[in-house]
N, C-alpha and C. Protein backbone atom coordinates (compact mmCIF):
# COMPACT_ATOMS: atom_id res chain seq x y z
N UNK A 1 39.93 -2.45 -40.99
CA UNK A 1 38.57 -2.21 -40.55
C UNK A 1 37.59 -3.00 -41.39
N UNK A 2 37.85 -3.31 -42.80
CA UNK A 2 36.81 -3.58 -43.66
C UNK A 2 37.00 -4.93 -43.35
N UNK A 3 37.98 -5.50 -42.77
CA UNK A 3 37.72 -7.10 -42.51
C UNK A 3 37.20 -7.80 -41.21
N UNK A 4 37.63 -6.49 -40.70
CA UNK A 4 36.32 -7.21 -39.37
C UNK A 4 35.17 -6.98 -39.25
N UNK A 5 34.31 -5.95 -40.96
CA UNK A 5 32.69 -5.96 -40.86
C UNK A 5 32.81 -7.30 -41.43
N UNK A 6 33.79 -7.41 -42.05
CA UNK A 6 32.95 -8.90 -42.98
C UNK A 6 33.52 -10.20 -42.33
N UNK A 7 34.02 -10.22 -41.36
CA UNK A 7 34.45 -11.17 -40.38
C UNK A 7 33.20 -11.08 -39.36
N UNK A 8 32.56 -9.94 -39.10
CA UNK A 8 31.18 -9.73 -38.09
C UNK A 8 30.27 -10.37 -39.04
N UNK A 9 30.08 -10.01 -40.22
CA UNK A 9 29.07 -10.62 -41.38
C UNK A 9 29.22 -11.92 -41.43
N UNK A 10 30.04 -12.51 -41.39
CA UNK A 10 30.24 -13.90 -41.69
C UNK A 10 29.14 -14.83 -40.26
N UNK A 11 29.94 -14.23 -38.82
CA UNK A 11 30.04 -14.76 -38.25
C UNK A 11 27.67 -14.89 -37.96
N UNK A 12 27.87 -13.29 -38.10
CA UNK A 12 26.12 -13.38 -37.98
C UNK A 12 24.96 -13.96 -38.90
N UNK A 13 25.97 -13.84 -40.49
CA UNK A 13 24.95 -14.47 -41.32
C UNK A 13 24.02 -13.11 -42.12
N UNK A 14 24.81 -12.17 -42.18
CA UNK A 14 24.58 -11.20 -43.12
C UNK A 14 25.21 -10.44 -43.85
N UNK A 15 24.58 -10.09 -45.36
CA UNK A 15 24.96 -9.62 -46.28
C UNK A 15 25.57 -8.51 -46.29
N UNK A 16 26.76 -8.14 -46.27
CA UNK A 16 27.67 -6.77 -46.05
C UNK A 16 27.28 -6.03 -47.47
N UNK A 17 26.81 -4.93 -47.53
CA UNK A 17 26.97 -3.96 -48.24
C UNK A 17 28.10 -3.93 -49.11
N UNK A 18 28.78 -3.33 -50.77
CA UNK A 18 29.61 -3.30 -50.73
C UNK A 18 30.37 -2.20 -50.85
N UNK A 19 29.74 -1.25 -50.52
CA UNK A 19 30.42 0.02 -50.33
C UNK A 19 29.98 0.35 -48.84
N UNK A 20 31.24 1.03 -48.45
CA UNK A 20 30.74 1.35 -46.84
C UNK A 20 29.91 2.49 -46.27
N UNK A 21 29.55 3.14 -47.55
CA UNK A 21 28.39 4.10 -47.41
C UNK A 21 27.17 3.91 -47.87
N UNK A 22 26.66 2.17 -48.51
CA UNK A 22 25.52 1.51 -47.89
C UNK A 22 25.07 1.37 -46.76
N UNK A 23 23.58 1.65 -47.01
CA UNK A 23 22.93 1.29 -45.39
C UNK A 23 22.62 -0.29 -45.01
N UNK A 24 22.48 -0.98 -44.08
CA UNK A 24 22.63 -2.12 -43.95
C UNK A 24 21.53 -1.99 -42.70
N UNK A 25 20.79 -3.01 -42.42
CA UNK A 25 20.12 -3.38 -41.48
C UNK A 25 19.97 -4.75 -40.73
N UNK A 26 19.68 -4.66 -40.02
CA UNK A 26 19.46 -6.48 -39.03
C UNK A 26 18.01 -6.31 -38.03
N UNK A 27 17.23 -7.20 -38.43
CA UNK A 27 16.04 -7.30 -36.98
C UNK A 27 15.66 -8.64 -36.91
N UNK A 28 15.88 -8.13 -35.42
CA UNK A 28 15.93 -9.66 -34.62
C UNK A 28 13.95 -9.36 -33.63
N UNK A 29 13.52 -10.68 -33.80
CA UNK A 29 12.58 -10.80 -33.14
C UNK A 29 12.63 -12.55 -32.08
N UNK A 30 12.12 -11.84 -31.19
CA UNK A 30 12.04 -12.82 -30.06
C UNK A 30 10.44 -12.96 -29.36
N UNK A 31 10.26 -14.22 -28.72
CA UNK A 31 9.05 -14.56 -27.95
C UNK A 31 9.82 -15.00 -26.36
N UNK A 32 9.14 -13.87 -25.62
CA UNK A 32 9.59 -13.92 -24.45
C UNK A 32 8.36 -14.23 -23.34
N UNK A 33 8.68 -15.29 -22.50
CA UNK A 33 7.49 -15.39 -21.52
C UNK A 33 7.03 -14.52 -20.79
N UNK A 34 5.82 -14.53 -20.72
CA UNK A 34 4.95 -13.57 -19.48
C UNK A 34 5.75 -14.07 -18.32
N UNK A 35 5.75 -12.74 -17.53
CA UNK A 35 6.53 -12.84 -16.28
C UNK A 35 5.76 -12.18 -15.41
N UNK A 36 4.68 -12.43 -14.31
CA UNK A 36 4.09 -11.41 -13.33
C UNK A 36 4.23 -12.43 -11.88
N UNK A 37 4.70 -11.08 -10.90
CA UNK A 37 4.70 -11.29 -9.38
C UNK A 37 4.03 -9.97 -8.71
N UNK A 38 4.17 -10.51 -7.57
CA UNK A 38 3.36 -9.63 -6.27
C UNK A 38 4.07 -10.14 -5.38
N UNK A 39 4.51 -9.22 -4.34
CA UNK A 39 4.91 -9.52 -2.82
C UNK A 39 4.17 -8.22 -2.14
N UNK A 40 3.86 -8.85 -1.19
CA UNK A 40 3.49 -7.33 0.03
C UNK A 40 4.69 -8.18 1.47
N UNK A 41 5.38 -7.30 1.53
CA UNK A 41 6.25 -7.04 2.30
C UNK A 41 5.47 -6.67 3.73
N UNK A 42 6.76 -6.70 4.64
CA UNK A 42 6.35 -6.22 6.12
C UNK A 42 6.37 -4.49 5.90
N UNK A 43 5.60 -4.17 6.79
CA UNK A 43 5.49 -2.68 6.65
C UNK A 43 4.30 -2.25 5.39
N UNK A 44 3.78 -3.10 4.61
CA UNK A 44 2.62 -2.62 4.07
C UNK A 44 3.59 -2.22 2.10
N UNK A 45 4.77 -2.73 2.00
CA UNK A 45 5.34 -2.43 0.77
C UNK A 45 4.77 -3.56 -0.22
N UNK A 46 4.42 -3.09 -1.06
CA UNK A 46 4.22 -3.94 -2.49
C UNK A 46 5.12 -4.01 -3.38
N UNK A 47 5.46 -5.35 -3.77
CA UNK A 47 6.36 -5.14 -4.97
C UNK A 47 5.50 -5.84 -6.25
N UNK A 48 5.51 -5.12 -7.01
CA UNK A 48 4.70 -5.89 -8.47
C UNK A 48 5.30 -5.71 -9.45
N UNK A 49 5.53 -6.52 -10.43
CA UNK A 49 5.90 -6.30 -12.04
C UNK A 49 5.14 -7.62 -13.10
N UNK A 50 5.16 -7.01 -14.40
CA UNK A 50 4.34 -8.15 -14.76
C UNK A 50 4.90 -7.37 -16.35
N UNK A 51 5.55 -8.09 -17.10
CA UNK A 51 6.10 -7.98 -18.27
C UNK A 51 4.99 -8.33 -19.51
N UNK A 52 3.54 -8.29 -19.46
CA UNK A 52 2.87 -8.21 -20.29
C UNK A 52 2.56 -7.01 -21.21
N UNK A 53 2.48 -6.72 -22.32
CA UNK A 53 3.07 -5.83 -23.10
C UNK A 53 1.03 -5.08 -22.69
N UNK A 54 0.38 -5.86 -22.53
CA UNK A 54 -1.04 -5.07 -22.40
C UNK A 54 -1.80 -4.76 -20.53
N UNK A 55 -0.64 -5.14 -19.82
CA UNK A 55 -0.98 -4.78 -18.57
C UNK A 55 -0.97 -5.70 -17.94
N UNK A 56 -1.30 -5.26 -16.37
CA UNK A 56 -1.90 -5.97 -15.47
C UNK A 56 -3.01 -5.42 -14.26
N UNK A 57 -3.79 -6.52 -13.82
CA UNK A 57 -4.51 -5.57 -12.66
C UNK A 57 -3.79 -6.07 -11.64
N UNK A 58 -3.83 -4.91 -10.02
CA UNK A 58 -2.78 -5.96 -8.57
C UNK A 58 -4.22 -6.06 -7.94
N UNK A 59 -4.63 -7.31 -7.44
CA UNK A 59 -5.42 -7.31 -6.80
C UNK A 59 -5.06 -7.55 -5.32
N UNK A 60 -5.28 -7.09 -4.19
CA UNK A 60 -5.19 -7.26 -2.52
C UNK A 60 -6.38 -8.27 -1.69
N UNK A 61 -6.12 -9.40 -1.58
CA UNK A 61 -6.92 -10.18 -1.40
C UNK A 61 -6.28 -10.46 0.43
N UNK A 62 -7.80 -10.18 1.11
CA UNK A 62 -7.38 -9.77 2.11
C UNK A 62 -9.37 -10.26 3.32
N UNK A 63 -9.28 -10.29 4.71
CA UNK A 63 -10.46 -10.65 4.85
C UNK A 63 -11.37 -9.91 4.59
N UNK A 64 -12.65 -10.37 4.59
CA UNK A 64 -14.02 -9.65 4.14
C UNK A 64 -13.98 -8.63 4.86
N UNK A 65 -14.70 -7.60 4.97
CA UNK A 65 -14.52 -6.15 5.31
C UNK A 65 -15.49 -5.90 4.74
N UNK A 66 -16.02 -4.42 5.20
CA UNK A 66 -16.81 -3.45 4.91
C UNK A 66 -16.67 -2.39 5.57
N UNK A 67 -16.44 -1.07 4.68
CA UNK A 67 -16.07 -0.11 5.15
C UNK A 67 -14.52 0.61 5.27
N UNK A 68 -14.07 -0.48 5.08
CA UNK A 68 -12.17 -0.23 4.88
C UNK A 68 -11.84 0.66 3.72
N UNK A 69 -10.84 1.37 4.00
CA UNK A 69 -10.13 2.78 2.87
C UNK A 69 -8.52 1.73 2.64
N UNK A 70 -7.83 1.86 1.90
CA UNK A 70 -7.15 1.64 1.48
C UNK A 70 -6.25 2.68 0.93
N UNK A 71 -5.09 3.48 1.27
CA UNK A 71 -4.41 3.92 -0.13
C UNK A 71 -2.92 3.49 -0.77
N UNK A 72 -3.43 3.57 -1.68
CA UNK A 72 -2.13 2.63 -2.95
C UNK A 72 -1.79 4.06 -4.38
N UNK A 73 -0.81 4.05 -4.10
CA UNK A 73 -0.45 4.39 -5.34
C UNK A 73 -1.03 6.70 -5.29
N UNK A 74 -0.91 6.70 -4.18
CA UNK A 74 -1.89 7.95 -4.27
C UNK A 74 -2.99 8.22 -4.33
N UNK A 75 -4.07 7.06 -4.22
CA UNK A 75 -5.53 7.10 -4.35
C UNK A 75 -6.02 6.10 -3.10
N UNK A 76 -7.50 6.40 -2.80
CA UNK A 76 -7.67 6.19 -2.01
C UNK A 76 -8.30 4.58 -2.48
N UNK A 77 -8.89 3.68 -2.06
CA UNK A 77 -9.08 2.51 -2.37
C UNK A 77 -10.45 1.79 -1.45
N UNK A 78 -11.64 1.81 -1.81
CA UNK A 78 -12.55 1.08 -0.72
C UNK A 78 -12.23 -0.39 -0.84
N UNK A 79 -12.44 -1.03 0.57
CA UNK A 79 -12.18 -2.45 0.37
C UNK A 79 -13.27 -3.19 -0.32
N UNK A 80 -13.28 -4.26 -0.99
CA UNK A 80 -14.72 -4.93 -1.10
C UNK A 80 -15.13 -5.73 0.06
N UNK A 81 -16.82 -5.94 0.04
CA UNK A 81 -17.00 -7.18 1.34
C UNK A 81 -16.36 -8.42 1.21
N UNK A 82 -16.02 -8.78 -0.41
CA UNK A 82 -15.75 -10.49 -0.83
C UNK A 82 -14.25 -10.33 -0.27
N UNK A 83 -13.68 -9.57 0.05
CA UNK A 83 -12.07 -9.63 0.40
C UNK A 83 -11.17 -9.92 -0.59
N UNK A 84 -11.75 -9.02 -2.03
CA UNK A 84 -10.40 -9.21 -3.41
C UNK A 84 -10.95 -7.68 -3.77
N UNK A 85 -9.68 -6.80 -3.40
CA UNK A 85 -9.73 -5.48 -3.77
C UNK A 85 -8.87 -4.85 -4.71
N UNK A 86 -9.72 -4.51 -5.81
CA UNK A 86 -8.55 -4.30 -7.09
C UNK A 86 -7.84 -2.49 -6.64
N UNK A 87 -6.44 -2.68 -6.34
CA UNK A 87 -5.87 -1.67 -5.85
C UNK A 87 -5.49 -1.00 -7.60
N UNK A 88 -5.09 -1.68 -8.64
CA UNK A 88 -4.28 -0.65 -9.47
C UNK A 88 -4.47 -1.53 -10.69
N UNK A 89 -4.47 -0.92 -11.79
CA UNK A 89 -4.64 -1.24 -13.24
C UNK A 89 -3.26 -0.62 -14.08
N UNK A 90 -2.52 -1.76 -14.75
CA UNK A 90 -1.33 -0.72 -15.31
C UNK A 90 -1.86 -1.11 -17.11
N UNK A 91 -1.72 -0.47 -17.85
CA UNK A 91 -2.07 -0.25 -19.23
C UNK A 91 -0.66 -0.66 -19.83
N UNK A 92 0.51 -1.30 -19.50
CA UNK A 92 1.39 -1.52 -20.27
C UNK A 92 2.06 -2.18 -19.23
N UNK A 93 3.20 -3.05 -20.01
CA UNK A 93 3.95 -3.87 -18.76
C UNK A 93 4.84 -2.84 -17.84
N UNK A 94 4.87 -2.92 -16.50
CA UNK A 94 5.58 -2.15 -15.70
C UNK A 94 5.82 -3.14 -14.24
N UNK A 95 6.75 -2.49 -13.32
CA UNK A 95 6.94 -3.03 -12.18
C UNK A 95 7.60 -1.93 -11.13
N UNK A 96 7.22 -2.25 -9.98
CA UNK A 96 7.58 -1.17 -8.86
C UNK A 96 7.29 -1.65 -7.69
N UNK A 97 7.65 -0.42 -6.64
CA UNK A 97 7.50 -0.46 -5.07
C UNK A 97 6.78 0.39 -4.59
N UNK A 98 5.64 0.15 -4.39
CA UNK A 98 4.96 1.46 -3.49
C UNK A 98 4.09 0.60 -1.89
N UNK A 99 3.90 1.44 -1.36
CA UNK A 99 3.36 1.50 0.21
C UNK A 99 1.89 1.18 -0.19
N UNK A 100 1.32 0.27 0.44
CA UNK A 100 0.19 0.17 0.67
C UNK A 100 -0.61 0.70 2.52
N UNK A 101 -1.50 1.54 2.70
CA UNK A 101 -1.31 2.05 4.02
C UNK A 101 -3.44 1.70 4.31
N UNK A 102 -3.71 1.22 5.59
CA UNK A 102 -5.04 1.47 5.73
C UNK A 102 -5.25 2.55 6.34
N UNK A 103 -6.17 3.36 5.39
CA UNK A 103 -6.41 4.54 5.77
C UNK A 103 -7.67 4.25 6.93
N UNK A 104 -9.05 3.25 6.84
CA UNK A 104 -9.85 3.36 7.69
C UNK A 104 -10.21 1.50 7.60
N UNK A 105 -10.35 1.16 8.71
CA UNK A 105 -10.58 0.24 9.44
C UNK A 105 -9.99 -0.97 10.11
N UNK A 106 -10.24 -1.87 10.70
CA UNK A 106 -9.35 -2.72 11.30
C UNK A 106 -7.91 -3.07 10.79
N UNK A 107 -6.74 -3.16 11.51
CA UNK A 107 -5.57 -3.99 10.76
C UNK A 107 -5.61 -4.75 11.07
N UNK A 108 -6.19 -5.84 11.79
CA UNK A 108 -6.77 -7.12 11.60
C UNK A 108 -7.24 -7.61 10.12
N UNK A 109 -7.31 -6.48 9.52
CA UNK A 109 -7.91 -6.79 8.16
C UNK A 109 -6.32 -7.58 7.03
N UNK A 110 -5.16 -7.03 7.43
CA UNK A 110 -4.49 -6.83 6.79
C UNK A 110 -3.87 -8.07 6.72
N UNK A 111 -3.82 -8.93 8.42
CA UNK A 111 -3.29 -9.99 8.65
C UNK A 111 -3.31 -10.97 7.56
N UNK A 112 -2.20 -11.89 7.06
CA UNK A 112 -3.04 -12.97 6.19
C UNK A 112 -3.20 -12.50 4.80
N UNK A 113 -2.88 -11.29 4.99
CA UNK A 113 -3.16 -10.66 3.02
C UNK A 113 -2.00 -11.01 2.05
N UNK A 114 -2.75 -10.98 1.14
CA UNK A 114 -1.64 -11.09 0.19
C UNK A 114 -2.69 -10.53 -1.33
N UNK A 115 -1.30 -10.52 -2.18
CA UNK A 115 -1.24 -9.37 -3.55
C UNK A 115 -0.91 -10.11 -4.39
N UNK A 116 -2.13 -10.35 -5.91
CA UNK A 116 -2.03 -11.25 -7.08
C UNK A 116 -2.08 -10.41 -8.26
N UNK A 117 -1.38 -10.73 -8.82
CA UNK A 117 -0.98 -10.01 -10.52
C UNK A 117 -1.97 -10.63 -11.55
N UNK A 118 -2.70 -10.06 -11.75
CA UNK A 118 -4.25 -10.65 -12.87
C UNK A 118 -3.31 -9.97 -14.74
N UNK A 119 -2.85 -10.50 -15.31
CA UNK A 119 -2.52 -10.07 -16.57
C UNK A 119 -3.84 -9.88 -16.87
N UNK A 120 -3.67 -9.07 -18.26
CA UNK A 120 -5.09 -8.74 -18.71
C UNK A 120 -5.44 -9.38 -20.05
């Protein structure tokens, strides 16, 4: 047993303890790229993830409107007139699937839409 910690030690480049009831440690740090997407699917499904450790906003960019409800995520959502409607704010990196549904006005509105991942 004691030669394959120090056959593992060798191979990683650390100092083996020399009693085996020393504590020993290793930390590894890495730089990993930002990763954010959006799809809106048929049927009104969103898929978003965005691996930024401080969030993201999903924005629904969609035609001008006034008066449109939106709900995402369990809340209800007014559209804006400019046609970029911030549906959801995440406070830490996350990713998922939820339903986007118009609660009030044209689905003509919907045609042509699409869903952008704003890191923060």
């Amino acid at each position: 047993m004691r030669r394959t910690v120090w056959a593992a030690a060798a191979v990683l480049g650390v100092a083996c303890p020399a009693a085996a009831d020393d504590a020993a440690s290793v930390r590894v740090t890495a730089r990993v790229a930002r990763a954010c997407a959006a799809t809106l699917g048929g049927g009104g499904t969103i898929e978003a993830y965005c691996n930024d450790p401080k969030g993201y906003r999903l924005v629904l960019e969609h035609a001008p409107a006034s008066g449109a409800v939106f709900a995402y995520r369990g809340r209800e959502v007014r559209a804006r007139p400019d046609g970029r409607t911030p549906l959801y704010a995440a406070r830490t990196a996350e990713g998922g699937r939820h339903e986007l549904r118009l609660v009030q006005g044209d689905a003509a509105l919907l045609r042509g839409a699409r869903v952008r991942v704003e890191p923060r």
